[in-house]
C-alpha atoms as a PDB file:
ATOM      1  CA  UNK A   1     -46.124  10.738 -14.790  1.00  0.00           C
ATOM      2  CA  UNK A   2     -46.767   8.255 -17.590  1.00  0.00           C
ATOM      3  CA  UNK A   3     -42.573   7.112 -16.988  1.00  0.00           C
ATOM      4  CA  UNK A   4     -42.940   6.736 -13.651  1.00  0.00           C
ATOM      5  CA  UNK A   5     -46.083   4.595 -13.683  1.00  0.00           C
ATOM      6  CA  UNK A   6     -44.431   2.609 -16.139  1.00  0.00           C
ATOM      7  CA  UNK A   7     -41.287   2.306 -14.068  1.00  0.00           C
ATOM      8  CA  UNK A   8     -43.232   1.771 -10.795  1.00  0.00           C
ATOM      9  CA  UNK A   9     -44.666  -1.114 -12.786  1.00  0.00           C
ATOM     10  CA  UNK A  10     -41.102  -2.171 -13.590  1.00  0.00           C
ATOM     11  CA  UNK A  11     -40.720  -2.911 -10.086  1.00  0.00           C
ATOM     12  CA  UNK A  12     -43.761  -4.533  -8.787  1.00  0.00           C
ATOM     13  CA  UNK A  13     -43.736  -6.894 -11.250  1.00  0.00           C
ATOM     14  CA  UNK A  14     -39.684  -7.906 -10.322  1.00  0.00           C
ATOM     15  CA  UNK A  15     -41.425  -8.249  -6.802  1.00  0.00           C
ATOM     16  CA  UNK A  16     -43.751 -10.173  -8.012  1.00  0.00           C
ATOM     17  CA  UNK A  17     -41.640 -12.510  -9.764  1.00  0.00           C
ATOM     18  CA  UNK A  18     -39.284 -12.779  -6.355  1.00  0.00           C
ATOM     19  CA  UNK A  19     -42.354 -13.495  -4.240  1.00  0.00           C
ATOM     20  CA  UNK A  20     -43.447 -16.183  -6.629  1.00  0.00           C
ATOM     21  CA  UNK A  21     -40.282 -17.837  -6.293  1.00  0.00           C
ATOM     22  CA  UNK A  22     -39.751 -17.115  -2.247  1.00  0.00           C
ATOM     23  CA  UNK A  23     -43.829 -18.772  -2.220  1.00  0.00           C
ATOM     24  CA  UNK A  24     -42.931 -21.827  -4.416  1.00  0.00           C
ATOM     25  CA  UNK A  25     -45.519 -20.996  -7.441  1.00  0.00           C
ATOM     26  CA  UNK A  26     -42.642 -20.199  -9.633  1.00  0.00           C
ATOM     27  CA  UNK A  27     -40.144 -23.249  -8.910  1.00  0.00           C
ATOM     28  CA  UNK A  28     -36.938 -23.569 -10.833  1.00  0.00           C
ATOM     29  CA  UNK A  29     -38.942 -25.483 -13.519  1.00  0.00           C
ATOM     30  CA  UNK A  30     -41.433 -22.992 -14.423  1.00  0.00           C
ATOM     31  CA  UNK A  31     -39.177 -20.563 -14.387  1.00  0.00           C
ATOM     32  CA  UNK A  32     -37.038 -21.708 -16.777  1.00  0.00           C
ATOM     33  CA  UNK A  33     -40.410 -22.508 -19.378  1.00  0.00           C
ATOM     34  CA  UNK A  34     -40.919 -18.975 -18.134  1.00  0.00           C
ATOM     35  CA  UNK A  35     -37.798 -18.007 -19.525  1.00  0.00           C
ATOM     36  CA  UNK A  36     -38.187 -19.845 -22.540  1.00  0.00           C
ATOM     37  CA  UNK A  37     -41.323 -18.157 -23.590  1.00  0.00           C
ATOM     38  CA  UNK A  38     -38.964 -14.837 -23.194  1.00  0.00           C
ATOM     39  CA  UNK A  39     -36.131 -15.730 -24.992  1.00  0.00           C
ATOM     40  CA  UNK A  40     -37.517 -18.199 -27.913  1.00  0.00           C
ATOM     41  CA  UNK A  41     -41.082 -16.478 -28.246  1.00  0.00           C
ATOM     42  CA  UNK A  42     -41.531 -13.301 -27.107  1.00  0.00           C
ATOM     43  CA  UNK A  43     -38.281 -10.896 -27.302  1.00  0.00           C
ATOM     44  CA  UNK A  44     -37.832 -12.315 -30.802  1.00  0.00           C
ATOM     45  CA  UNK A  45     -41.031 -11.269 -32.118  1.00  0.00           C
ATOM     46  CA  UNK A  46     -40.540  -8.000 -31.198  1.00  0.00           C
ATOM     47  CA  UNK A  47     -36.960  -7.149 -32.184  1.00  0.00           C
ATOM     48  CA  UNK A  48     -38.495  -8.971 -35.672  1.00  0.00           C
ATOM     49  CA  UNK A  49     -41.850  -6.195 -35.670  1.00  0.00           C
ATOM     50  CA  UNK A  50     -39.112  -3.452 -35.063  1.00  0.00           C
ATOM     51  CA  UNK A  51     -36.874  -4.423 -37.820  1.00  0.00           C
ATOM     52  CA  UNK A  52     -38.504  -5.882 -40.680  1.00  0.00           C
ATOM     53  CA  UNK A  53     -39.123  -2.734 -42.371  1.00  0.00           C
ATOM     54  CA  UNK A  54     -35.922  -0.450 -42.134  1.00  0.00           C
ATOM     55  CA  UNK A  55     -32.753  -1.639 -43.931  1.00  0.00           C
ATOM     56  CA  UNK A  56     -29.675  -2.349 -42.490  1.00  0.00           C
ATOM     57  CA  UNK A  57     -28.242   0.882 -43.508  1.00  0.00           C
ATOM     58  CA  UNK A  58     -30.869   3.101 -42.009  1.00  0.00           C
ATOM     59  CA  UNK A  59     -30.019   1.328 -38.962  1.00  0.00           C
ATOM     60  CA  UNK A  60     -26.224   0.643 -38.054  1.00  0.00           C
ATOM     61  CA  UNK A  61     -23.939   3.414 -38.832  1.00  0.00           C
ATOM     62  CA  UNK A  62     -19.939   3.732 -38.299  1.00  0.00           C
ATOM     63  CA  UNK A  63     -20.740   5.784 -35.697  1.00  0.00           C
ATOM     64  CA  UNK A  64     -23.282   3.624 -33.788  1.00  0.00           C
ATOM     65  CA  UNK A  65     -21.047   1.172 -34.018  1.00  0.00           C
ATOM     66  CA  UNK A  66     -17.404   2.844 -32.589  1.00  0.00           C
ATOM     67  CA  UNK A  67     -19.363   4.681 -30.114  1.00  0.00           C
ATOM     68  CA  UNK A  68     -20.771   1.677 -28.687  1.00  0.00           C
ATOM     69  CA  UNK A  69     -17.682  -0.386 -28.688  1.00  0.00           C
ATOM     70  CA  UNK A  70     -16.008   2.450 -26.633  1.00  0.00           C
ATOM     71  CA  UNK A  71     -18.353   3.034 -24.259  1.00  0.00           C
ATOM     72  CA  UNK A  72     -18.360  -1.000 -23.691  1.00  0.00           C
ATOM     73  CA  UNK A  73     -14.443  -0.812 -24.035  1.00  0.00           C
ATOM     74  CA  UNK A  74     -14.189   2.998 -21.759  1.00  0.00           C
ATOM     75  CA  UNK A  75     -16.653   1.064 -19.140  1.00  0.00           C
ATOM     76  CA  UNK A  76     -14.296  -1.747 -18.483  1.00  0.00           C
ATOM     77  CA  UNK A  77     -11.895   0.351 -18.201  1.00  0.00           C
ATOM     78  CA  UNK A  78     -12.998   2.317 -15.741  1.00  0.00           C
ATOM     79  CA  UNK A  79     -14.211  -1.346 -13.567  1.00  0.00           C
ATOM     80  CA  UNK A  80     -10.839  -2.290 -13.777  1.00  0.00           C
ATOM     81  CA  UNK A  81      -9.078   0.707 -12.235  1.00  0.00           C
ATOM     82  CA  UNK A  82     -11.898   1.170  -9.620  1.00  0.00           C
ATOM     83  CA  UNK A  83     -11.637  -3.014  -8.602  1.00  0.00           C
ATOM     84  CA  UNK A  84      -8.220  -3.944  -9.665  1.00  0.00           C
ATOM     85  CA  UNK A  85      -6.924  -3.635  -5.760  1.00  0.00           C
ATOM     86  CA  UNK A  86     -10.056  -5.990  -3.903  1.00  0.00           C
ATOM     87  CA  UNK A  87      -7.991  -8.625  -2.398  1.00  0.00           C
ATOM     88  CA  UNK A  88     -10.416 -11.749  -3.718  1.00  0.00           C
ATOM     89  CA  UNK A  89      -9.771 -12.703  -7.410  1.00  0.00           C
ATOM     90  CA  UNK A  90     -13.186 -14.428  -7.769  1.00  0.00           C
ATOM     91  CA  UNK A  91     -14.497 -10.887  -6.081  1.00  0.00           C
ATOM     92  CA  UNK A  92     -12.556  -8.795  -8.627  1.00  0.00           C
ATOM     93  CA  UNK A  93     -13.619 -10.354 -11.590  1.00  0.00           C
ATOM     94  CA  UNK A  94     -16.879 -10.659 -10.990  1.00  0.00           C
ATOM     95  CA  UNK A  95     -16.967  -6.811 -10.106  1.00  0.00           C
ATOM     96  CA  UNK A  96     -15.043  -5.914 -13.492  1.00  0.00           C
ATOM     97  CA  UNK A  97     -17.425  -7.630 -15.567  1.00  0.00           C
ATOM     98  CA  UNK A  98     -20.632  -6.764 -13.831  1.00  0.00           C
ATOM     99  CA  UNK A  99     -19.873  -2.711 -14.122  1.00  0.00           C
ATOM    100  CA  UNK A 100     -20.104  -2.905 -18.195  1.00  0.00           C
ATOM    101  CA  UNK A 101     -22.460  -6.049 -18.861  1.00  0.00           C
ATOM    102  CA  UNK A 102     -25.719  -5.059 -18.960  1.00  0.00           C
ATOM    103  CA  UNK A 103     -29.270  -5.908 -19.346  1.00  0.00           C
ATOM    104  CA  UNK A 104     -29.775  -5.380 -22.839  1.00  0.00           C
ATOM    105  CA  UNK A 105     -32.604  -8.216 -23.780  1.00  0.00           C
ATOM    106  CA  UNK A 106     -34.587  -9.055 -20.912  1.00  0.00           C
ATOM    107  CA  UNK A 107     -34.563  -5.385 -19.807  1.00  0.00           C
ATOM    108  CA  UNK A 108     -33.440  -2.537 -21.760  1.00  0.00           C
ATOM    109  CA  UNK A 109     -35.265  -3.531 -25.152  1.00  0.00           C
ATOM    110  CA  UNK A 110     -38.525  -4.434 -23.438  1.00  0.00           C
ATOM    111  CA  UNK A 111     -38.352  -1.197 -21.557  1.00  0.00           C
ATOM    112  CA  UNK A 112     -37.751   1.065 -24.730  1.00  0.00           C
ATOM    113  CA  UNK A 113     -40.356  -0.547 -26.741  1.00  0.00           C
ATOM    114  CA  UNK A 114     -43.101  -0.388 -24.268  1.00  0.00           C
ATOM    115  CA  UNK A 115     -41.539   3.349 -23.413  1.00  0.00           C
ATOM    116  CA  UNK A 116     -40.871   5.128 -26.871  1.00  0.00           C
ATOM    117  CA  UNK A 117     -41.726   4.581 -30.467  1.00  0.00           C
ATOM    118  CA  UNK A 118     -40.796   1.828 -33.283  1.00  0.00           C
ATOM    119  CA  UNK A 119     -37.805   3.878 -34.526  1.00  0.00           C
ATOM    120  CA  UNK A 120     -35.971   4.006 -31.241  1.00  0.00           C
ATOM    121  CA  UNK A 121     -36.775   0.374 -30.462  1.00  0.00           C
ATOM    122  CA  UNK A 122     -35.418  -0.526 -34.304  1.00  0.00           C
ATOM    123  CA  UNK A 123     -32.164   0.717 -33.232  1.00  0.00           C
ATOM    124  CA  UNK A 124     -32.361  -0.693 -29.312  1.00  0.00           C
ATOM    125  CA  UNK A 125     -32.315  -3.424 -31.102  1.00  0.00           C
ATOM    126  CA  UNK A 126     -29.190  -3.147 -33.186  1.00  0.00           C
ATOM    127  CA  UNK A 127     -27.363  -2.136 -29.946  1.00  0.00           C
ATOM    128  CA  UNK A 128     -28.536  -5.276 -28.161  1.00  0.00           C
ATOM    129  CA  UNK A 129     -26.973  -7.520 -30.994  1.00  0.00           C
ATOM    130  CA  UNK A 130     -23.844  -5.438 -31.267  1.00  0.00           C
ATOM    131  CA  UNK A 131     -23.194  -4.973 -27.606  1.00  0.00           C
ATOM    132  CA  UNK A 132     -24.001  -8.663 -26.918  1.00  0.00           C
ATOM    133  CA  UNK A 133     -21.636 -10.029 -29.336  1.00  0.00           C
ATOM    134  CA  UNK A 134     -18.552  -7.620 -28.058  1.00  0.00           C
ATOM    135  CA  UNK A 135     -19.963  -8.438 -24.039  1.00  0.00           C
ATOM    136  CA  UNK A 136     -20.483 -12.058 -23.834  1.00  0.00           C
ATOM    137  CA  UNK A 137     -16.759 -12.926 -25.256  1.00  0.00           C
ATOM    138  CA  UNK A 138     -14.873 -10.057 -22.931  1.00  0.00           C
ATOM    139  CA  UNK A 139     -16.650 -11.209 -20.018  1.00  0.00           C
ATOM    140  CA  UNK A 140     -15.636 -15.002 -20.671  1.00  0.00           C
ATOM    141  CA  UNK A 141     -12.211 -13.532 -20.935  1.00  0.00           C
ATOM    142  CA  UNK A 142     -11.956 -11.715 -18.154  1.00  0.00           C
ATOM    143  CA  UNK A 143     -13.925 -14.230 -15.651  1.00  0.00           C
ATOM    144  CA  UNK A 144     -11.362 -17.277 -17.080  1.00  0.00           C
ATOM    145  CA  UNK A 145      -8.130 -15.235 -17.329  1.00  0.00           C
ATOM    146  CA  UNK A 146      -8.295 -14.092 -13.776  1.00  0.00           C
ATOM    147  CA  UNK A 147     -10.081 -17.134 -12.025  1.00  0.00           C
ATOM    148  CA  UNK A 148      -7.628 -19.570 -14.265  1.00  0.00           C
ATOM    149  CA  UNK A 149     -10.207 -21.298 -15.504  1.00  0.00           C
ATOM    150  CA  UNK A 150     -10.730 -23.065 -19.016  1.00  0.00           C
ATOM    151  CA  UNK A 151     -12.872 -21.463 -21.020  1.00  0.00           C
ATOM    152  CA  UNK A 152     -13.918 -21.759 -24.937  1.00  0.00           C
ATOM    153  CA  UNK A 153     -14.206 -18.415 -26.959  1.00  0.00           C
ATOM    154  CA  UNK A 154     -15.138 -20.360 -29.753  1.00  0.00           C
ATOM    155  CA  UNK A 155     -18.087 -22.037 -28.352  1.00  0.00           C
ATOM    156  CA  UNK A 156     -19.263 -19.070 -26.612  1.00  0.00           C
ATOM    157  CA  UNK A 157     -19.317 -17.452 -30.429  1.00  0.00           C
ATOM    158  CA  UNK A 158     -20.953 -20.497 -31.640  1.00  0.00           C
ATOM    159  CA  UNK A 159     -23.665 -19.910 -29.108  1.00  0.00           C
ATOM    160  CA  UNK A 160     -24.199 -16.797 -30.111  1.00  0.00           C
ATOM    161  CA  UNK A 161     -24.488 -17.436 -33.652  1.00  0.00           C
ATOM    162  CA  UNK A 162     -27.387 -19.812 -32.702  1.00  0.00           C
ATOM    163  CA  UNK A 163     -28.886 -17.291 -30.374  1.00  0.00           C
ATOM    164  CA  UNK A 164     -32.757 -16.713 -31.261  1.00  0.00           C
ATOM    165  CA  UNK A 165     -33.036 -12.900 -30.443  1.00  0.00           C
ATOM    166  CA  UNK A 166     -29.925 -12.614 -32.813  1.00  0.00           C
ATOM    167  CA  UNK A 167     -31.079 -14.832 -35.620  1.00  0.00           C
ATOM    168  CA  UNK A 168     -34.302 -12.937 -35.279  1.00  0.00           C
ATOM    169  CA  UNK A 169     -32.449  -9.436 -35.578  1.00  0.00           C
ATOM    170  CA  UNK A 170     -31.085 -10.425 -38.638  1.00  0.00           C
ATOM    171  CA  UNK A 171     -33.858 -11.893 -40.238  1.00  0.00           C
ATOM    172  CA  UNK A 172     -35.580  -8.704 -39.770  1.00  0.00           C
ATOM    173  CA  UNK A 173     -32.867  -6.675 -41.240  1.00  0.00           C
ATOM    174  CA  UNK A 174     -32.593  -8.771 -43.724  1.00  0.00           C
ATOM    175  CA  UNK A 175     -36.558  -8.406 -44.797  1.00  0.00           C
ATOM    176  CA  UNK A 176     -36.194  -4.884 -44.408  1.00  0.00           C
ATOM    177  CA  UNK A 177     -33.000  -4.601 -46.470  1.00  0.00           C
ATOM    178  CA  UNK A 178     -34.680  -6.484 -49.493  1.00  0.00           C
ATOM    179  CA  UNK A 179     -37.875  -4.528 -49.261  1.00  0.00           C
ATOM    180  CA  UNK A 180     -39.680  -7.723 -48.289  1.00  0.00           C
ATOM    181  CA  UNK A 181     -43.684  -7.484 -47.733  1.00  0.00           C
ATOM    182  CA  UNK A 182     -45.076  -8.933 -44.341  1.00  0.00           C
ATOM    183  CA  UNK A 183     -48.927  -9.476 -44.609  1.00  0.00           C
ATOM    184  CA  UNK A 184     -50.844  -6.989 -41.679  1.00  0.00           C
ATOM    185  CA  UNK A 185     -52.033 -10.035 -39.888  1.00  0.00           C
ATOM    186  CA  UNK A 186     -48.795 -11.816 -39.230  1.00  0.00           C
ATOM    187  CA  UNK A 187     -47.028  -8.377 -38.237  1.00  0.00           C
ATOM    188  CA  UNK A 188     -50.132  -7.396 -36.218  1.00  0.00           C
ATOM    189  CA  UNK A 189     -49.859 -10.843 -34.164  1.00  0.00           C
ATOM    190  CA  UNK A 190     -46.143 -10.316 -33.570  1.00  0.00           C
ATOM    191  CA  UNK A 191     -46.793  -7.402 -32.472  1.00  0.00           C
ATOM    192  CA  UNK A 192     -48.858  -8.893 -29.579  1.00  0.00           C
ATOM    193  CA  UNK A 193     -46.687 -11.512 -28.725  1.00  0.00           C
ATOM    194  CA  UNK A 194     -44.057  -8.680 -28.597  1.00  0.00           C
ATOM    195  CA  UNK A 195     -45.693  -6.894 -26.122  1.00  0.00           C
ATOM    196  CA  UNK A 196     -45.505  -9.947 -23.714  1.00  0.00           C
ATOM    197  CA  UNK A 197     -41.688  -9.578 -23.957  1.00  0.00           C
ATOM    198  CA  UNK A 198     -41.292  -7.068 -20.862  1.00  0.00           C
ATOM    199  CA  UNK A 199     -43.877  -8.649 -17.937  1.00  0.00           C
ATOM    200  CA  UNK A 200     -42.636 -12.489 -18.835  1.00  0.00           C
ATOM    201  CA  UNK A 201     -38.946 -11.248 -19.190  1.00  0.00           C
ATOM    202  CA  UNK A 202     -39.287  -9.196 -15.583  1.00  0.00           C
ATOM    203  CA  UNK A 203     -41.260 -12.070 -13.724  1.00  0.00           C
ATOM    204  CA  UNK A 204     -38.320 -14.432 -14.860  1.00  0.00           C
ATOM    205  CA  UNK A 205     -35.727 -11.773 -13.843  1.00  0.00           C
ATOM    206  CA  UNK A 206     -37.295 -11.458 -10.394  1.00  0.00           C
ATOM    207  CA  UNK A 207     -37.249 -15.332  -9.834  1.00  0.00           C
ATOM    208  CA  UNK A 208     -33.835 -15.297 -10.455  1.00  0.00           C
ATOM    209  CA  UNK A 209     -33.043 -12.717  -7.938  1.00  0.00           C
ATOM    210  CA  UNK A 210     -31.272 -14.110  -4.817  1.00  0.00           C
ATOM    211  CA  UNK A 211     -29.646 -12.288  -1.704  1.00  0.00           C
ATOM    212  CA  UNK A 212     -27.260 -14.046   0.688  1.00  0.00           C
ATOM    213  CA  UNK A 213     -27.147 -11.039   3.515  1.00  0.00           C
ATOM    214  CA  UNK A 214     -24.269 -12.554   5.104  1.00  0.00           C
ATOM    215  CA  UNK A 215     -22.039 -12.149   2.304  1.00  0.00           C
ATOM    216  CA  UNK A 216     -22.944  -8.355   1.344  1.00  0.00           C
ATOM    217  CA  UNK A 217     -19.679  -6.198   0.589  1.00  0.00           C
ATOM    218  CA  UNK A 218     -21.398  -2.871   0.633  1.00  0.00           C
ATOM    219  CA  UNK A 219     -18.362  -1.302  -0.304  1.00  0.00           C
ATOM    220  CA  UNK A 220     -18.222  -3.583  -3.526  1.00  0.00           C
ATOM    221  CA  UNK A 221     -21.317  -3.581  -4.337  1.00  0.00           C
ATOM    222  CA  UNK A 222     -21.730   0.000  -3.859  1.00  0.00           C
ATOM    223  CA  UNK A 223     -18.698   0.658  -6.578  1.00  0.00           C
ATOM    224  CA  UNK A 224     -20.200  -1.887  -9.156  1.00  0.00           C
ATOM    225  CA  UNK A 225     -23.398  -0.038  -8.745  1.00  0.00           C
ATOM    226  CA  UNK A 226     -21.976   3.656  -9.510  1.00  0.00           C
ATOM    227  CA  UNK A 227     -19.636   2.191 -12.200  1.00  0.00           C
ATOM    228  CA  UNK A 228     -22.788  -0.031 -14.230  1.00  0.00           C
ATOM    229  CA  UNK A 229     -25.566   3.067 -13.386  1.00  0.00           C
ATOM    230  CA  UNK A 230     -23.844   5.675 -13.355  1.00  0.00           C
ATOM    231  CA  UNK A 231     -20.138   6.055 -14.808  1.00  0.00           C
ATOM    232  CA  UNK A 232     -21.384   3.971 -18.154  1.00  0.00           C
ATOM    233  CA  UNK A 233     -24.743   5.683 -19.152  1.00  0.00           C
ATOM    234  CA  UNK A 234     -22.730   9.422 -18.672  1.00  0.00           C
ATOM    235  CA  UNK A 235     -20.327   8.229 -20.881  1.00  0.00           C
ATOM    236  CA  UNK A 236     -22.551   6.908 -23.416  1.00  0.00           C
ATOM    237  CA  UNK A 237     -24.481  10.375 -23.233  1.00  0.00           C
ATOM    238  CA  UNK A 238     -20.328  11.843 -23.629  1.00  0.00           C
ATOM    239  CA  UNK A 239     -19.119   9.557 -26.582  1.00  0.00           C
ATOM    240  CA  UNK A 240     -22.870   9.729 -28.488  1.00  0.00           C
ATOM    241  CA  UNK A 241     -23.118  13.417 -28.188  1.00  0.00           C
ATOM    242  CA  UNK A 242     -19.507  13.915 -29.462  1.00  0.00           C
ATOM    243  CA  UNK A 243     -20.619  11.245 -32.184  1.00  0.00           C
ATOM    244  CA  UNK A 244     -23.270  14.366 -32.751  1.00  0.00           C
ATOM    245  CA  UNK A 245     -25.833  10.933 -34.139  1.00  0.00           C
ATOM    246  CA  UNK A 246     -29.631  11.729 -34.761  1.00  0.00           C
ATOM    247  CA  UNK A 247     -31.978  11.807 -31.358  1.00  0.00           C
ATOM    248  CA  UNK A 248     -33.521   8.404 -32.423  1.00  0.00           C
ATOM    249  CA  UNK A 249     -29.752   6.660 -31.726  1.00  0.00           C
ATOM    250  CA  UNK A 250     -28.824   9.258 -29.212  1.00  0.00           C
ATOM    251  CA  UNK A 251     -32.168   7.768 -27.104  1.00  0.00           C
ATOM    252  CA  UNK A 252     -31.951   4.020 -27.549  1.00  0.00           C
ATOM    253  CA  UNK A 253     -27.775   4.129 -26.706  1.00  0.00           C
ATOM    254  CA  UNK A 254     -28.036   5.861 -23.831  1.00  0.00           C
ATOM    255  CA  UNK A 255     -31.337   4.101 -22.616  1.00  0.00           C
ATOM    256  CA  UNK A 256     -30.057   0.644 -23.386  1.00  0.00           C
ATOM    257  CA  UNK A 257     -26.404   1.458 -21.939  1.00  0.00           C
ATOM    258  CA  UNK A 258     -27.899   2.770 -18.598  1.00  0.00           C
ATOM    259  CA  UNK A 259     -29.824  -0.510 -17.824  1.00  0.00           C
ATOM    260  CA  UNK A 260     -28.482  -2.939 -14.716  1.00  0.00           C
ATOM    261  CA  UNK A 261     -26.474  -5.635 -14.566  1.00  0.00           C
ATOM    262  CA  UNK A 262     -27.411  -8.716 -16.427  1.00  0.00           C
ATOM    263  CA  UNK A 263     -29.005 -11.773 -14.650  1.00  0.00           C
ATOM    264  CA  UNK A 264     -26.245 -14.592 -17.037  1.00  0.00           C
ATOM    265  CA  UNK A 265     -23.273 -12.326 -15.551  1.00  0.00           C
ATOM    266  CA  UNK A 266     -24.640 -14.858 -12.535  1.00  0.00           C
ATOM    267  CA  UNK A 267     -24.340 -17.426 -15.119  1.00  0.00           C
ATOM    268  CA  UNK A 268     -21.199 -17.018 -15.949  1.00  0.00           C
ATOM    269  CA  UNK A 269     -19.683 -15.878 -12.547  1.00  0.00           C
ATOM    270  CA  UNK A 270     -20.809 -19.279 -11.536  1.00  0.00           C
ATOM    271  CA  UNK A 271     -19.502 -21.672 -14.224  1.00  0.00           C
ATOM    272  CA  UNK A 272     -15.676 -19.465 -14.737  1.00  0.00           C
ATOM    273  CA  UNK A 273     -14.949 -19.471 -10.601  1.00  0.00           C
ATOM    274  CA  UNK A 274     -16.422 -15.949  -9.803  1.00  0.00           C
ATOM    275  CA  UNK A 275     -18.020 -14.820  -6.318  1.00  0.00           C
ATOM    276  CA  UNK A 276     -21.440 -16.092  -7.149  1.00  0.00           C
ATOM    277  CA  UNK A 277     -23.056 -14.658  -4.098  1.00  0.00           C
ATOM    278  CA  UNK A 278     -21.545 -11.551  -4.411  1.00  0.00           C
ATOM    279  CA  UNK A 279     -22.816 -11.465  -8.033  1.00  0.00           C
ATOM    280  CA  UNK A 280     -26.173 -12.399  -7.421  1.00  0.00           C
ATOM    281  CA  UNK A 281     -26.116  -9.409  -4.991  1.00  0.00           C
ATOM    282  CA  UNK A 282     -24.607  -7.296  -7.593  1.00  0.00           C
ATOM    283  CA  UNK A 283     -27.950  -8.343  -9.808  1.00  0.00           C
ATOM    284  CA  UNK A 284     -30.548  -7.626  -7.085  1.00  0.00           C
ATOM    285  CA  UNK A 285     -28.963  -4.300  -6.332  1.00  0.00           C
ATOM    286  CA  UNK A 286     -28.124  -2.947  -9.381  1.00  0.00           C
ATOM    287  CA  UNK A 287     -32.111  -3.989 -10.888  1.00  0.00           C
ATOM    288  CA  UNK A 288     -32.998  -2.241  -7.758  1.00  0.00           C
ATOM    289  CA  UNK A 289     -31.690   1.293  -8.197  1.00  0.00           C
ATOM    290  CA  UNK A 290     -32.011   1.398 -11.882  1.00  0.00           C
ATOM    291  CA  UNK A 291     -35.876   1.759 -10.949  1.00  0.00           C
ATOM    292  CA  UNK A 292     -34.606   5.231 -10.524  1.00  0.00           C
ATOM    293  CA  UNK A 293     -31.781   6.056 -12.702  1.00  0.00           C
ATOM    294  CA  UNK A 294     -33.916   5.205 -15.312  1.00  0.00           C
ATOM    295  CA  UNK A 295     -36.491   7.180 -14.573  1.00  0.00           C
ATOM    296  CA  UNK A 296     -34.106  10.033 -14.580  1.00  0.00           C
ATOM    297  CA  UNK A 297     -32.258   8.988 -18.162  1.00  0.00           C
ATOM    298  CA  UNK A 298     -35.739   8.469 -19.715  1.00  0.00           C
ATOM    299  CA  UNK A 299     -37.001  12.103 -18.552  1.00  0.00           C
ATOM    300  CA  UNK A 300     -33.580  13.258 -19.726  1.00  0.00           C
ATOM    301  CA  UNK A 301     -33.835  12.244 -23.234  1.00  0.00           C
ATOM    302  CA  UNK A 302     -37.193  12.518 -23.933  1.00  0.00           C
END
């Protein structure tokens, strides 16, 4: 019961955030400072207070590492047979990349820290800076190659390498690696801010939420939603029990793996000539129904 309140919560605050936007409170302005405080403050403090005192080693393993890299890899895979025949380009590519590019920072690391304990969200957050850096460039690829637009790999890599939640991951890896002492206090007030990482990130991820019922492809959107909910977190559960890791990894993988569609696959659709209606749908649909799915993963591996 104590998963489903939490998850129930999940949702009303998404609605929250969408009826704050639909009323006016939460214009484009504030949500963006909204955002800010999520992505600069909040999710860095707590992938710092989940980090700082396990090494590197204890953390990413050979295994961690191929078997998220072929789930991400076995997921596209699997988008691109299932969408390769859809008759718009800007349609298809959008659907390829929003079946394997998920949530990992404004919802699946949020959700595991406020749902299990340190040791699963220490790892959560090693798979949200590996699977980031192997996401973000494929789906710039993929987007530019098929929509023929210019795109820089580089810069998108530079980006990253100045992204806060990842500078913050491995500053805390880097503390716990060398054994480094953080006073109570300071680790005690991250802690708090930490906490404000899944509310702030959810409001903001509601705001953002936009359907254009005119445009809806059910049959498209239904695919992107089995491929991204369904196909990818049973084949993390495959690869990661084959990988026979410890239950701590086993969790956080297929927890973090089985989260929706991220909001900047929007982003991106937008800027490298994808369907951006269709992949704002795609967001709102795929947040929607992983309310339940996980519910279902969470029971599963607990």
């Amino acid at each position: 019961m104590e998963v489903v309140g939490r998850l129930v919560a999940l949702l009303v605050i998404l609605l929250v955030g969408a009826g704050l936007r639909t009323t006016g409170v939460l214009t484009k302005q504030r949500t963006a400072l909204l955002n800010d405080v999520a992505y600069y403050i909040a999710l860095p403090a707590l992938i710092f207070v989940s980090t700082y005192d396990r090494s590197i080693g204890a953390l990413l393993s050979p295994a961690l590492l191929g078997g998220l890299l072929a789930v991400l890899l076995g997921t596209a895979s699997v988008a691109w047979l299932v969408h390769r025949h859809r008759d718009s380009t800007a349609r298809r590519s959008v659907a390829i990349v929003q079946s394997y590019h998920s949530n990992l920072g404004y919802l699946g690391l949020p959700l595991v820290a406020a749902t299990f304990d340190q040791s699963v969200t220490a790892i959560a957050s090693v798979v949200l800076g590996v699977v980031s850096l192997a996401q973000v460039p494929l789906t710039v690829v993929v987007l530019s190659t098929f929509n023929g637009t210019d795109a820089s790999i580089a810069r998108e890599l530079r980006g990253l390498a100045t992204n806060p939640v990842l500078l913050t991951l491995l500053a805390g890896l880097a503390v716990g690696s060398l054994g480094l002492v953080i006073p109570s206090p300071v680790a005690t007030g991250l802690d708090a801010v930490g906490s404000l990482a899944l509310p702030v990130a959810l409001l903001c991820v509601g705001a953002s939420l936009e359907v254009d019922l005119p445009s809806v492809d059910v049959g498209a959107t239904a695919t992107v939603v089995a491929v991204k909910i369904g196909v990818m977190p049973v084949l993390a559960w495959a690869v990661f029990s084959t990988l026979a890791v410890d239950a701590t990894t086993f969790t956080a993988c297929v927890v973090m793996l089985g989260t929706p569609t991220a909001v900047s696959t929007f982003v991106f659709a937008s800027e490298l000539g994808g369907d951006r209606e269709f992949a704002s749908l795609n967001v709102f649909v795929t947040t929607l129904v992983s309310v339940a799915t996980l519910f279902v993963l969470i029971a599963l591996v607990s």
